[in-house]
Every structure is written in C-alpha cells, then in structure tokens.
C-alpha atoms as a PDB file:
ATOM      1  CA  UNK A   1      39.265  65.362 126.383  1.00  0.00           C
ATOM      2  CA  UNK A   2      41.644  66.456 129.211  1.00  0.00           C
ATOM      3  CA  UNK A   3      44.025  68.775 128.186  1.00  0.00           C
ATOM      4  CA  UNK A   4      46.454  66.155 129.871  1.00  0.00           C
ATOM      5  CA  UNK A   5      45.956  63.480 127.050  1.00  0.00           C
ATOM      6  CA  UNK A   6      48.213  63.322 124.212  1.00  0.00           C
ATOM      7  CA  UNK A   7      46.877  64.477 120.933  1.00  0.00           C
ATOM      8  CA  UNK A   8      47.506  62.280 117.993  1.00  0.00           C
ATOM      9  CA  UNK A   9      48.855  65.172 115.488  1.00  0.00           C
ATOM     10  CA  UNK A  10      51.743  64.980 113.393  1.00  0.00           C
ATOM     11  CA  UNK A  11      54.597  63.739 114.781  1.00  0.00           C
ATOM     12  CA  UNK A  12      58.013  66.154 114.957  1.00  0.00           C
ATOM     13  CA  UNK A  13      61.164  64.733 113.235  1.00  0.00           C
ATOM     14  CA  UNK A  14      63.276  62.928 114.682  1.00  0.00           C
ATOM     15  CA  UNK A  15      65.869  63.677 111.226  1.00  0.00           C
ATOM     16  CA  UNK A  16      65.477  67.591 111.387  1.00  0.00           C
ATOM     17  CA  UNK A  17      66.821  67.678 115.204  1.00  0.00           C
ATOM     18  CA  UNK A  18      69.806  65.392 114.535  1.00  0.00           C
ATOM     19  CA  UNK A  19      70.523  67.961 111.664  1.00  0.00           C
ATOM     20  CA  UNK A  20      70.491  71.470 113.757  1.00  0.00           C
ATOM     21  CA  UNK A  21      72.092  69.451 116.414  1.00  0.00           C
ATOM     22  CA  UNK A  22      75.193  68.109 114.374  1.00  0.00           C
ATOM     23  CA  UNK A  23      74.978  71.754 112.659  1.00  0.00           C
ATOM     24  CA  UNK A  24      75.203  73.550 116.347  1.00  0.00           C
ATOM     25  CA  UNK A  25      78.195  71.055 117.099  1.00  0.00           C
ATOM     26  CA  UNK A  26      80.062  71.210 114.079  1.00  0.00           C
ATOM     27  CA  UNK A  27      79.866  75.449 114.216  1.00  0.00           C
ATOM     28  CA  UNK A  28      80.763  75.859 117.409  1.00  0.00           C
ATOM     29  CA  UNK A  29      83.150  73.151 117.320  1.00  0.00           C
ATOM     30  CA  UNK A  30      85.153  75.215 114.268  1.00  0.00           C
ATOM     31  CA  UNK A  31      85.031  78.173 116.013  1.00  0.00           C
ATOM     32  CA  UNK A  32      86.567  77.245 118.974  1.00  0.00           C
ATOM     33  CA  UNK A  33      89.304  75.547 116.529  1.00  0.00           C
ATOM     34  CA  UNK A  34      89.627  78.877 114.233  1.00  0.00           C
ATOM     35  CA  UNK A  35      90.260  80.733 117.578  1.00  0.00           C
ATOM     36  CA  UNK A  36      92.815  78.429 118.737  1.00  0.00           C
ATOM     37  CA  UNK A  37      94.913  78.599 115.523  1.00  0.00           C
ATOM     38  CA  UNK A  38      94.734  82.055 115.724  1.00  0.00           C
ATOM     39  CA  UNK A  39      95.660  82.630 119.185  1.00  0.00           C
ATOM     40  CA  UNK A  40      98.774  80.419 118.715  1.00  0.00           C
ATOM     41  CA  UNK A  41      99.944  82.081 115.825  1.00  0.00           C
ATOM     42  CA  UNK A  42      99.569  85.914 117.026  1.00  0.00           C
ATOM     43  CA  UNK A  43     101.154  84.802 120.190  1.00  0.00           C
ATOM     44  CA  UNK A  44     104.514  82.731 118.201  1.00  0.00           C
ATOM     45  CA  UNK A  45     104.465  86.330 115.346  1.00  0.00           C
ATOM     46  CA  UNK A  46     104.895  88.181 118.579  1.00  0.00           C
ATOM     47  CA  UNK A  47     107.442  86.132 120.566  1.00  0.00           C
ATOM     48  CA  UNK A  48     109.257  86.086 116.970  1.00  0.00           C
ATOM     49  CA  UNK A  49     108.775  90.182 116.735  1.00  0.00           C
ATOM     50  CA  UNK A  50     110.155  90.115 120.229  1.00  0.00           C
ATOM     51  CA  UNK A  51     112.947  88.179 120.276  1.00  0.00           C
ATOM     52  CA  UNK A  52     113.569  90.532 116.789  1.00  0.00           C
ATOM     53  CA  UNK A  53     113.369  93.511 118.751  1.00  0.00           C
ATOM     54  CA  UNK A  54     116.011  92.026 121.686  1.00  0.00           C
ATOM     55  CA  UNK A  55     118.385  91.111 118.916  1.00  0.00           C
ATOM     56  CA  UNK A  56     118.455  94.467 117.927  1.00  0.00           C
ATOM     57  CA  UNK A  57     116.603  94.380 114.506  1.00  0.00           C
ATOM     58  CA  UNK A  58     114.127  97.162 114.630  1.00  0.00           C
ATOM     59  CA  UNK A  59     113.014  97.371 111.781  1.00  0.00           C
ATOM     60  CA  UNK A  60     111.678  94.017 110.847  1.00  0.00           C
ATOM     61  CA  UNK A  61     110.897  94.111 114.295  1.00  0.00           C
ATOM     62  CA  UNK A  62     108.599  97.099 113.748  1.00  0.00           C
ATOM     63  CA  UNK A  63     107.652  95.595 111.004  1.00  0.00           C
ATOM     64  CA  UNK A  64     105.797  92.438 112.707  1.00  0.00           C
ATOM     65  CA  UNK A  65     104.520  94.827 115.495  1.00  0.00           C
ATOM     66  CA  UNK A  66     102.532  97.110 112.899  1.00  0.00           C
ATOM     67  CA  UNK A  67     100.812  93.796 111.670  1.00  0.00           C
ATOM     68  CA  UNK A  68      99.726  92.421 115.305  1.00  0.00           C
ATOM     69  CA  UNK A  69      98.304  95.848 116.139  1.00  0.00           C
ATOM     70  CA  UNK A  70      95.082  94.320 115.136  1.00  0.00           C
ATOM     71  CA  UNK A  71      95.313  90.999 115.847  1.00  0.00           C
ATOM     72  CA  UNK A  72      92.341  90.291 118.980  1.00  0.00           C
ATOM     73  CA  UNK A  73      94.066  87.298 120.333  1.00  0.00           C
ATOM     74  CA  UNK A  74      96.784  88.878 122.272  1.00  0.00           C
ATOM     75  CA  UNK A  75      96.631  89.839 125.980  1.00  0.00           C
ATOM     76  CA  UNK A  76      96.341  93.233 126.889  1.00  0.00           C
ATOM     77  CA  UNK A  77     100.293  93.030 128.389  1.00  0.00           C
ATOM     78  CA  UNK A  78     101.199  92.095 124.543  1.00  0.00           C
ATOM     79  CA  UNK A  79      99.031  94.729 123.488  1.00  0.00           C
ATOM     80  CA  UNK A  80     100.764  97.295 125.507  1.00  0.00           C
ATOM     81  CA  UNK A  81     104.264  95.411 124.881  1.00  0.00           C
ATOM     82  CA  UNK A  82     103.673  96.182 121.419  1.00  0.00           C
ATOM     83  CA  UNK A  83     102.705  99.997 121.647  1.00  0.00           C
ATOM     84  CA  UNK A  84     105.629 100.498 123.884  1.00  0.00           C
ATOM     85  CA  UNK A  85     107.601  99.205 121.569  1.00  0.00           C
ATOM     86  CA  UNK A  86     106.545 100.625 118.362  1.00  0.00           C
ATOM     87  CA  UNK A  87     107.237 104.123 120.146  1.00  0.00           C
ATOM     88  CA  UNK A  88     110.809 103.077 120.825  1.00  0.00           C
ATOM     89  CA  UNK A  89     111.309 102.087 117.305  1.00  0.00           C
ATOM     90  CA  UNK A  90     109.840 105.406 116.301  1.00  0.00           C
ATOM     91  CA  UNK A  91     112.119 107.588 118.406  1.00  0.00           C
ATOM     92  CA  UNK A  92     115.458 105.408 117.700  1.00  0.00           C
ATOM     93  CA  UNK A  93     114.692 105.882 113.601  1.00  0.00           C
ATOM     94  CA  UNK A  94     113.843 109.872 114.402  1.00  0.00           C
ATOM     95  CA  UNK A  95     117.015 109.896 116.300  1.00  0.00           C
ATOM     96  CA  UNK A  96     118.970 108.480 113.406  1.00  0.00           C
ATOM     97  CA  UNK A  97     117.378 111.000 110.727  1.00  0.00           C
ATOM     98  CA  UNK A  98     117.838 113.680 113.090  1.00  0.00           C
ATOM     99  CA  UNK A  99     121.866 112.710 113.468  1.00  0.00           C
ATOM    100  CA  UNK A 100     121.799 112.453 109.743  1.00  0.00           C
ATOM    101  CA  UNK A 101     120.134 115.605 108.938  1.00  0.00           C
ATOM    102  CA  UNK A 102     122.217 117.398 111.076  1.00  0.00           C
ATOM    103  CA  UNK A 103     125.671 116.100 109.798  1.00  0.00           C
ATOM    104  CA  UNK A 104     124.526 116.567 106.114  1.00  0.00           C
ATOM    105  CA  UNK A 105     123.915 120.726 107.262  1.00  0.00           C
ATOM    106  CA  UNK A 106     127.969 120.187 108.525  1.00  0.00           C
ATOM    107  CA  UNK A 107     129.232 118.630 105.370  1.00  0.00           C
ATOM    108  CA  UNK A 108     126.753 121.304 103.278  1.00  0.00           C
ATOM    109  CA  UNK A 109     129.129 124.324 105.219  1.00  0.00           C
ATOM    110  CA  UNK A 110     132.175 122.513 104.273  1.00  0.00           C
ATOM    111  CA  UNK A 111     132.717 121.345 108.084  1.00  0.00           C
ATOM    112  CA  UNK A 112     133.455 117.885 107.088  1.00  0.00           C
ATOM    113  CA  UNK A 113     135.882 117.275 110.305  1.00  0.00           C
ATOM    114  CA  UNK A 114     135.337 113.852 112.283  1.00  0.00           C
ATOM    115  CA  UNK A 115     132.063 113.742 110.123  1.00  0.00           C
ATOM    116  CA  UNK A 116     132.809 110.251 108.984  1.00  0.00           C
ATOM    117  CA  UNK A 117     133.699 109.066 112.410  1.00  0.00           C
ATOM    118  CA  UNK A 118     130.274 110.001 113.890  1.00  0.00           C
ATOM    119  CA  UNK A 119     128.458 108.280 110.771  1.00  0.00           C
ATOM    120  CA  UNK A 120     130.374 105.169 111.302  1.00  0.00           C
ATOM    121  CA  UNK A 121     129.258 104.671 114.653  1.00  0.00           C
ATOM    122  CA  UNK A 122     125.688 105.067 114.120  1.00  0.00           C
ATOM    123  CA  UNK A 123     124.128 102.271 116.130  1.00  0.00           C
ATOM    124  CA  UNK A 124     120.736 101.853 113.959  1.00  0.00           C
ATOM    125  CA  UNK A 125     121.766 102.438 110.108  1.00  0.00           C
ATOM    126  CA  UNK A 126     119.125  99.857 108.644  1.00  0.00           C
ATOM    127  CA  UNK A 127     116.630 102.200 110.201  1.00  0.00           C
ATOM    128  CA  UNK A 128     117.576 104.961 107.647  1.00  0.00           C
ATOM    129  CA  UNK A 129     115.977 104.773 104.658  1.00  0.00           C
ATOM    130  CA  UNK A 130     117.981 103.950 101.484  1.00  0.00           C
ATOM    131  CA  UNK A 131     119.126 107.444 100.267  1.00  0.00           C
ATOM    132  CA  UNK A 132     120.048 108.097 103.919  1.00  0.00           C
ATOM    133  CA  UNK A 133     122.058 105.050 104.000  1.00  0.00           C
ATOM    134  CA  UNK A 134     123.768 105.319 100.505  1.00  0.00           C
ATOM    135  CA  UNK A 135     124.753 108.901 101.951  1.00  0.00           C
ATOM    136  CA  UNK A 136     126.564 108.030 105.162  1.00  0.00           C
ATOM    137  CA  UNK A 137     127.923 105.183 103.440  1.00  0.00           C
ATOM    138  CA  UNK A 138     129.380 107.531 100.519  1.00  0.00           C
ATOM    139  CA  UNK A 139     131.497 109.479 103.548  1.00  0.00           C
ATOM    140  CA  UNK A 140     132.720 107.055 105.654  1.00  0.00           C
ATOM    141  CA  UNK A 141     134.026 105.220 102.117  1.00  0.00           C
ATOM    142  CA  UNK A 142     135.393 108.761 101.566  1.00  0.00           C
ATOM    143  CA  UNK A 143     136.669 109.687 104.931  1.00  0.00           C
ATOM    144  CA  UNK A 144     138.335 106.352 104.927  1.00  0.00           C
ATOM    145  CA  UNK A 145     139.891 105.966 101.822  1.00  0.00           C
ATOM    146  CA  UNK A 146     140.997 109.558 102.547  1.00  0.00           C
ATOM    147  CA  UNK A 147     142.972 108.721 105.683  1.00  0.00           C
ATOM    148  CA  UNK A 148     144.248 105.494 103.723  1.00  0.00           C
ATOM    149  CA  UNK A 149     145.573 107.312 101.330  1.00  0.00           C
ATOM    150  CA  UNK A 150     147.406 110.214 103.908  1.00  0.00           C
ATOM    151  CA  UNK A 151     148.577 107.362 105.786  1.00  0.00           C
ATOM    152  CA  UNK A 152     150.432 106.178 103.037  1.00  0.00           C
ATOM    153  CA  UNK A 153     151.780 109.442 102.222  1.00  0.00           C
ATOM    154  CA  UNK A 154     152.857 110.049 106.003  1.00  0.00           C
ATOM    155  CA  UNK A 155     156.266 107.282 105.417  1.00  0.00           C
ATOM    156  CA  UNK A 156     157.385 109.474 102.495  1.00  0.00           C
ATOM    157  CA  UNK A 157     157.523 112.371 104.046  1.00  0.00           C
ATOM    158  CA  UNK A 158     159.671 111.249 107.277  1.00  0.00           C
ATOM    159  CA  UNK A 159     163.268 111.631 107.367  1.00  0.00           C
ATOM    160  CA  UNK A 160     165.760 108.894 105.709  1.00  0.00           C
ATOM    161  CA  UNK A 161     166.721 106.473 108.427  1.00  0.00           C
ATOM    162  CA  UNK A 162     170.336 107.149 108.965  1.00  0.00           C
ATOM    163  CA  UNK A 163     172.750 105.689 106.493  1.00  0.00           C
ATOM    164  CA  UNK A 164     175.127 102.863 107.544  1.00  0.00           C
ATOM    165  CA  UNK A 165     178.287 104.984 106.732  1.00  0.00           C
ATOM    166  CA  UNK A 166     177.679 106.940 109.537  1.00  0.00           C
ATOM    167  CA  UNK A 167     180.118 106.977 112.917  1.00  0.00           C
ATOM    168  CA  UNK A 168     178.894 105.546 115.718  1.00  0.00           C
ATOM    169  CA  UNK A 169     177.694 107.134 118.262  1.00  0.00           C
ATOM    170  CA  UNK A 170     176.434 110.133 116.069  1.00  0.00           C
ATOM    171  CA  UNK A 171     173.307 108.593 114.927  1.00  0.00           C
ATOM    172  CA  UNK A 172     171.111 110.387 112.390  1.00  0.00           C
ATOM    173  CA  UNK A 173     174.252 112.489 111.571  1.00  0.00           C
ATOM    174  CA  UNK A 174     174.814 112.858 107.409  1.00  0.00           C
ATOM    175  CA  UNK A 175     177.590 110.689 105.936  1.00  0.00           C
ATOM    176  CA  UNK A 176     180.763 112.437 105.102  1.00  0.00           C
ATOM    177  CA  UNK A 177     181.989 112.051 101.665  1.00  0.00           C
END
C-alpha cells in the first residue's frame, strides 16, 4: 500500500458541512445586518440631537448626547462633536444657575431693582431646573404686574386737562367763576 492510494474508511458528511456552512453564512450574514441598523440609527439620533442643539434646545439636546456617549457606531468627529457639545450645554446651564443664584442673593437684601428685567431676558430658562424656573417666573409675574398696576396709577395723578371754559390763548389757566 502506497501512502498515495485512497483508503476505503468512513466517508465524511456531506450533510454536516452544508450545516456549519449555512450556520457560518447565516451568523455572519446577521451581524453585518445588526451593525448596519445600528450604525444608521446612532448616526439619524445624532443628526436629530444636532439639529436639536442648532435650534437652540439644549436640553433635550443634551439629553440625546448623554445616550450616544456609548454608542460604537459613530465616527470619532461625532464622538468629539458630542463631547464638545455636552461641555457647552454644561457651561450655558452653570451660567444660568449662576445668574439665578446671584439675583436671588439681590432680592434676599431687598435690592429688587431691574431684577425682573434681567430674569426676563434669560436666554436658556428650560435649562433651570423647575424650582429655579417657578422662581424667576414668580418675579417677572411680580415685577410686571407691579409696573401694570403703577402705570395705571400714573393718569390719575397728572393734572386735569384744561377745562373748555377757559380763554383762549391762556391754556391750562383755571376757569373763572
């Protein structure tokens, strides 16, 4: 017997090789789909984070950028987008409790002057949280239904248009009796 002769043994199956092949195919075939679906949807949540961000709404933006911190599928640009971006969310809301802690010290000292103007304006106030927000909403309600009310009051206290008995050309003059 030459060892180039074919021994009759057992012969391999044919079934068993069609099964790990099919397996192999079907495995890396839903991988490669899993990956796919996940790489389109981390890149839409961050275009939609984005275009939340360049709108102006930080915090739901912020919100979407905390959850694609982890997601693996983004480049490293989006990666860095988001980290850059998350630290300008951070400063904005520090900026707004800072503004907010500092006008609450004024209106503790009873220097409540041009307080509610300053609130009114602040650019970011869903970035406040909620008993920030009912607070700087309580004083400019205040402030303005304060200067409603002295504008009201400012008519009453001007003088009485001159009456119509009065001579002409001596306008604002009293009436004689």
């Amino acid at each position: 017997m030459s060892f180039l002769e074919k021994e009759e043994g057992e012969k391999a199956s044919t079934f068993w090789d069609w099964v790990v092949g099919i397996g192999l195919v079907v495995v890396i075939g839903g991988f490669t789909v899993f990956y796919q679906y996940q790489k389109r949807s981390s890149t839409s949540r961050f275009h939609e984070a984005d275009s939340l961000y360049q709108a102006g709404n930080f915090k739901d933006a912020g919100k979407l950028y905390e959850e694609l911190k982890s997601a693996q599928y983004l480049t490293t640009k989006d990666d860095s987008t988001i980290y850059a971006r998350l630290d300008a969310i951070e400063t904005i809301q520090e900026t707004q409790n800072a503004l907010v802690a500092a006008a609450r010290k004024k209106a503790a000292a009873g220097d409540s002057t041009r307080l509610a103007p300053v609130l009114g304006r602040l650019p970011h106030k869903e970035m406040l949280s909620e008993e920030d927000k009912a607070w700087v909403d309580s004083v400019v309600a205040g402030e303005s239904s304060a200067s409603k009310g002295s504008a009201a009051a400012a008519p009453a206290s001007m003088p009485a248009p001159a009456s119509a008995s009065a001579k002409p050309g001596k306008a604002g003059a009293p009436a004689k009796p």
